[in-house]
Protein backbone atom coordinates (compact mmCIF):
# COMPACT_ATOMS: atom_id res chain seq x y z
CA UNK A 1 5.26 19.82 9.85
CA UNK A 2 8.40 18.19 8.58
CA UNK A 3 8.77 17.34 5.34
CA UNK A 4 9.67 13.73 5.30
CA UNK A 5 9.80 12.93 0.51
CA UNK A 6 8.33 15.32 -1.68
CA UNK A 7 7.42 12.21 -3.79
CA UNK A 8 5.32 11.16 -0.91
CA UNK A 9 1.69 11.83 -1.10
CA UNK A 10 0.49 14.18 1.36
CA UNK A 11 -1.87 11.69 3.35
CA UNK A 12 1.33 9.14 3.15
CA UNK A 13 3.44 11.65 4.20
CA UNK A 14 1.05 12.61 7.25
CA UNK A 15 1.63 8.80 8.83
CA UNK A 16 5.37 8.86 8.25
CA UNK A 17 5.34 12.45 9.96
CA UNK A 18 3.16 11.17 12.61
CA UNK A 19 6.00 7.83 13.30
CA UNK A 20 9.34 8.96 12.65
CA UNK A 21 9.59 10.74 15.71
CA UNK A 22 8.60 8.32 18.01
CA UNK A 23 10.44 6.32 20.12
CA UNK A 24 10.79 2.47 19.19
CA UNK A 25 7.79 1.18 21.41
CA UNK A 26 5.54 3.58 20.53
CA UNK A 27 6.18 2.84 16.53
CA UNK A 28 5.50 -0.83 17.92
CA UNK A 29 2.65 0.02 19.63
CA UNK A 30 1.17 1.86 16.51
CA UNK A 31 2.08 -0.17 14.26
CA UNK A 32 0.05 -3.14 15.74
CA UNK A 33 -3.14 -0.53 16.10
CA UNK A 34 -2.76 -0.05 12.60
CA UNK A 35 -2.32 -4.07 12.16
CA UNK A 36 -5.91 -3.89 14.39
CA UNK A 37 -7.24 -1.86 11.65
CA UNK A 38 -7.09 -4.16 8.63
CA UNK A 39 -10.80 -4.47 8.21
CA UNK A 40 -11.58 -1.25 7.27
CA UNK A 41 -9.14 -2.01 4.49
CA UNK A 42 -10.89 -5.14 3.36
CA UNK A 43 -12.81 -5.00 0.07
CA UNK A 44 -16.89 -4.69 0.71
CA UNK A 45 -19.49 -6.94 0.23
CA UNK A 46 -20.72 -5.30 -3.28
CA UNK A 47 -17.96 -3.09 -4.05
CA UNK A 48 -16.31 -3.50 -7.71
CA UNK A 49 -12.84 -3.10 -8.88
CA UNK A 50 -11.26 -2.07 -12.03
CA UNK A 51 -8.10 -4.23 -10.49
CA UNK A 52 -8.09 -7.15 -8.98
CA UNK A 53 -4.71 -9.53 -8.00
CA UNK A 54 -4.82 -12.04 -5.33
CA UNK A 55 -1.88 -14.15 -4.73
CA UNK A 56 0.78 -15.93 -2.50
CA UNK A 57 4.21 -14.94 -3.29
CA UNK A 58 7.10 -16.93 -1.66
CA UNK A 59 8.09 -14.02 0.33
CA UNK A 60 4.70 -13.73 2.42
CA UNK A 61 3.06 -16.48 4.60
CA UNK A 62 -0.26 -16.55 3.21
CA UNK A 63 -2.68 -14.98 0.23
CA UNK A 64 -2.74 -11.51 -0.04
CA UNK A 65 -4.88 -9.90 -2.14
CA UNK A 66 -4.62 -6.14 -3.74
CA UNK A 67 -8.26 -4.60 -5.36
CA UNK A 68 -7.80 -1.35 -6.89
CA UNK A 69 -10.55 0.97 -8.20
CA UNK A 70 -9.69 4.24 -10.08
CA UNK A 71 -12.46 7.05 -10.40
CA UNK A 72 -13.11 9.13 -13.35
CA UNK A 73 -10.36 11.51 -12.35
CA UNK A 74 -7.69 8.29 -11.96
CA UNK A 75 -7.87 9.15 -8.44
CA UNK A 76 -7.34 5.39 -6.75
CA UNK A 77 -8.66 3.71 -3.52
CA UNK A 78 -6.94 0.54 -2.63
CA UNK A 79 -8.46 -2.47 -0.33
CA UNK A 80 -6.44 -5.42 0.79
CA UNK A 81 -7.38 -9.01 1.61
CA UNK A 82 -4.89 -10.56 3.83
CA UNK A 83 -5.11 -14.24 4.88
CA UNK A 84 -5.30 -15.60 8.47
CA UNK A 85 -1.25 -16.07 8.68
CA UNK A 86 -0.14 -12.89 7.26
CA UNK A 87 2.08 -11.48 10.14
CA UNK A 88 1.60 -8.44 11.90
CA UNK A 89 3.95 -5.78 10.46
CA UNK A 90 2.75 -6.91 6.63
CA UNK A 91 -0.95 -6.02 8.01
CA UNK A 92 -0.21 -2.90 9.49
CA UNK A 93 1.85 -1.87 5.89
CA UNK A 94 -1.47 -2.67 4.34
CA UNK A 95 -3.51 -0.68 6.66
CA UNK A 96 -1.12 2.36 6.53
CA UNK A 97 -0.77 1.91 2.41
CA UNK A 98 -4.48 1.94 2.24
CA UNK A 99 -4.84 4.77 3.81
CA UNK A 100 -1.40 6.78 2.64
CA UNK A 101 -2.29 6.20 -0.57
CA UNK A 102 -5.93 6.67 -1.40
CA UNK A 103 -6.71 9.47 -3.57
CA UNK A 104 -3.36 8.89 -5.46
CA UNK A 105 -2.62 8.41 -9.06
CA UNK A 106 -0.97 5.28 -10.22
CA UNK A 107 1.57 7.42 -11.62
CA UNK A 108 1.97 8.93 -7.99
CA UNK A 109 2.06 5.47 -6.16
CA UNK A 110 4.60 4.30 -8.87
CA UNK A 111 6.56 6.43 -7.79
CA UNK A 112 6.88 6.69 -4.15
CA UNK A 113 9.79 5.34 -3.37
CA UNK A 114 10.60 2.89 -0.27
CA UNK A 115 12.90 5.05 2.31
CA UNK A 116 10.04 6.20 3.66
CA UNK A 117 9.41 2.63 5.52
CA UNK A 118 12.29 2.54 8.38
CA UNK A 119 10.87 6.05 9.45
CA UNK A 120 7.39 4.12 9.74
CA UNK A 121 8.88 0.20 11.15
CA UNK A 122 11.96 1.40 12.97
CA UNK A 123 15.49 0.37 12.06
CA UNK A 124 15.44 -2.84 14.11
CA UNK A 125 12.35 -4.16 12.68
CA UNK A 126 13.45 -3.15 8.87
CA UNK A 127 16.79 -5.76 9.63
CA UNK A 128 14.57 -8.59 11.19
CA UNK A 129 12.09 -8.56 8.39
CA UNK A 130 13.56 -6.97 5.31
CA UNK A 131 11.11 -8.75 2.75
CA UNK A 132 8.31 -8.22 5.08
CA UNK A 133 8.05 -4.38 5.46
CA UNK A 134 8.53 -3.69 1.52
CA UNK A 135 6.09 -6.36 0.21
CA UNK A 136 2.59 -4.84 0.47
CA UNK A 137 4.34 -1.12 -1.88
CA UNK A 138 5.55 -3.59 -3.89
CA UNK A 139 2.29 -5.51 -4.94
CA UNK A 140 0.42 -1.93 -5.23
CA UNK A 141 3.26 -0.79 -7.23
CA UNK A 142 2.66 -3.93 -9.20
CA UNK A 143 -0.76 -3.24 -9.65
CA UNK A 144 -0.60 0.34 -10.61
CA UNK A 145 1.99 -0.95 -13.44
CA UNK A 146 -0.80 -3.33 -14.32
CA UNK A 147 -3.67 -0.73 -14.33
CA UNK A 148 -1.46 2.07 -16.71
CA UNK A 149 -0.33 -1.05 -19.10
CA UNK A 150 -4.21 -2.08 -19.43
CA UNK A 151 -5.41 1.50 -19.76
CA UNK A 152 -2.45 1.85 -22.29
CA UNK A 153 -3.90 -0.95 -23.97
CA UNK A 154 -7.75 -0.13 -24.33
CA UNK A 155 -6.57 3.65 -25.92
CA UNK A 156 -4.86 1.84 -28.28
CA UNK A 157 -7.32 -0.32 -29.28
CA UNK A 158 -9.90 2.72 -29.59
CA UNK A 159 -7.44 5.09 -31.52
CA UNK A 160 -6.84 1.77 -34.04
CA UNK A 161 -10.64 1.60 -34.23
């Protein structure tokens, strides 16, 4: 197997492995299976969160919602909520982040860094929708920051105690 970013984590780096070598209708093609695969994404009906941001930024066409839950060993799983006009390609990101990503540190998803995506989207797609294909690693990015600043927080609180 190639290695595609040593800062990627190994299930991320799996998908990108798995695209970059195909040609542009097949990325297409995958990229709107993964797009088809959004639900299993989707928070559950009982399922808790230690993060939870929902939100519509100006760059996206509808709400989007990030839910993050960490485990006892920081270990994170992500879920998405995407709203009914959230395009294609921003849906399959989410389904592909989800999945890339769980089992990562916020530390580790901080710090993946974005050149992985044109290997995913193509190099035609990345030009039509510049804003689109980044979005979804930014908002988990945002909520990782959020997660280590709150956690940075509460151990303050209880070493002041």
């Amino acid at each position: 197997m190639q290695n595609v970013d040593p800062a990627l984590p190994a299930r991320l780096e799996e998908i990108v492995n798995l695209f970059q070598n195909l040609p542009e209708e097949e990325k297409r093609e995958l990229l709107i299976a993964y797009s088809d695969r959004t639900n299993e994404c989707s928070p559950k009906e009982g399922e808790t969160f230690t993060l939870s941001d929902i939100r519509k930024d100006e760059e996206c066409t509808d709400s989007v919602g990030v839910f993050l839950k960490a485990d006892s060993d920081n270990r994170l799983l992500f879920r998405m909520s995407l709203g009914s006009h959230v395009q294609t390609l921003t849906r399959a990101m989410a389904s592909i982040l989800c999945q890339g990503l769980a089992g990562s540190t916020a530390e580790e998803v901080m710090a993946v860094p974005s050149g992985f995506v044109p290997k995913i989207v193509g190099t035609e797609l990345v030009r039509q929708r510049s804003q689109t294909v980044y979005y979804i690693l930014a908002r988990m990015k945002s909520a990782c920051r959020q997660l280590v600043a709150e956690r940075r927080r509460a151990n303050l609180a209880s070493s002041t105690s």
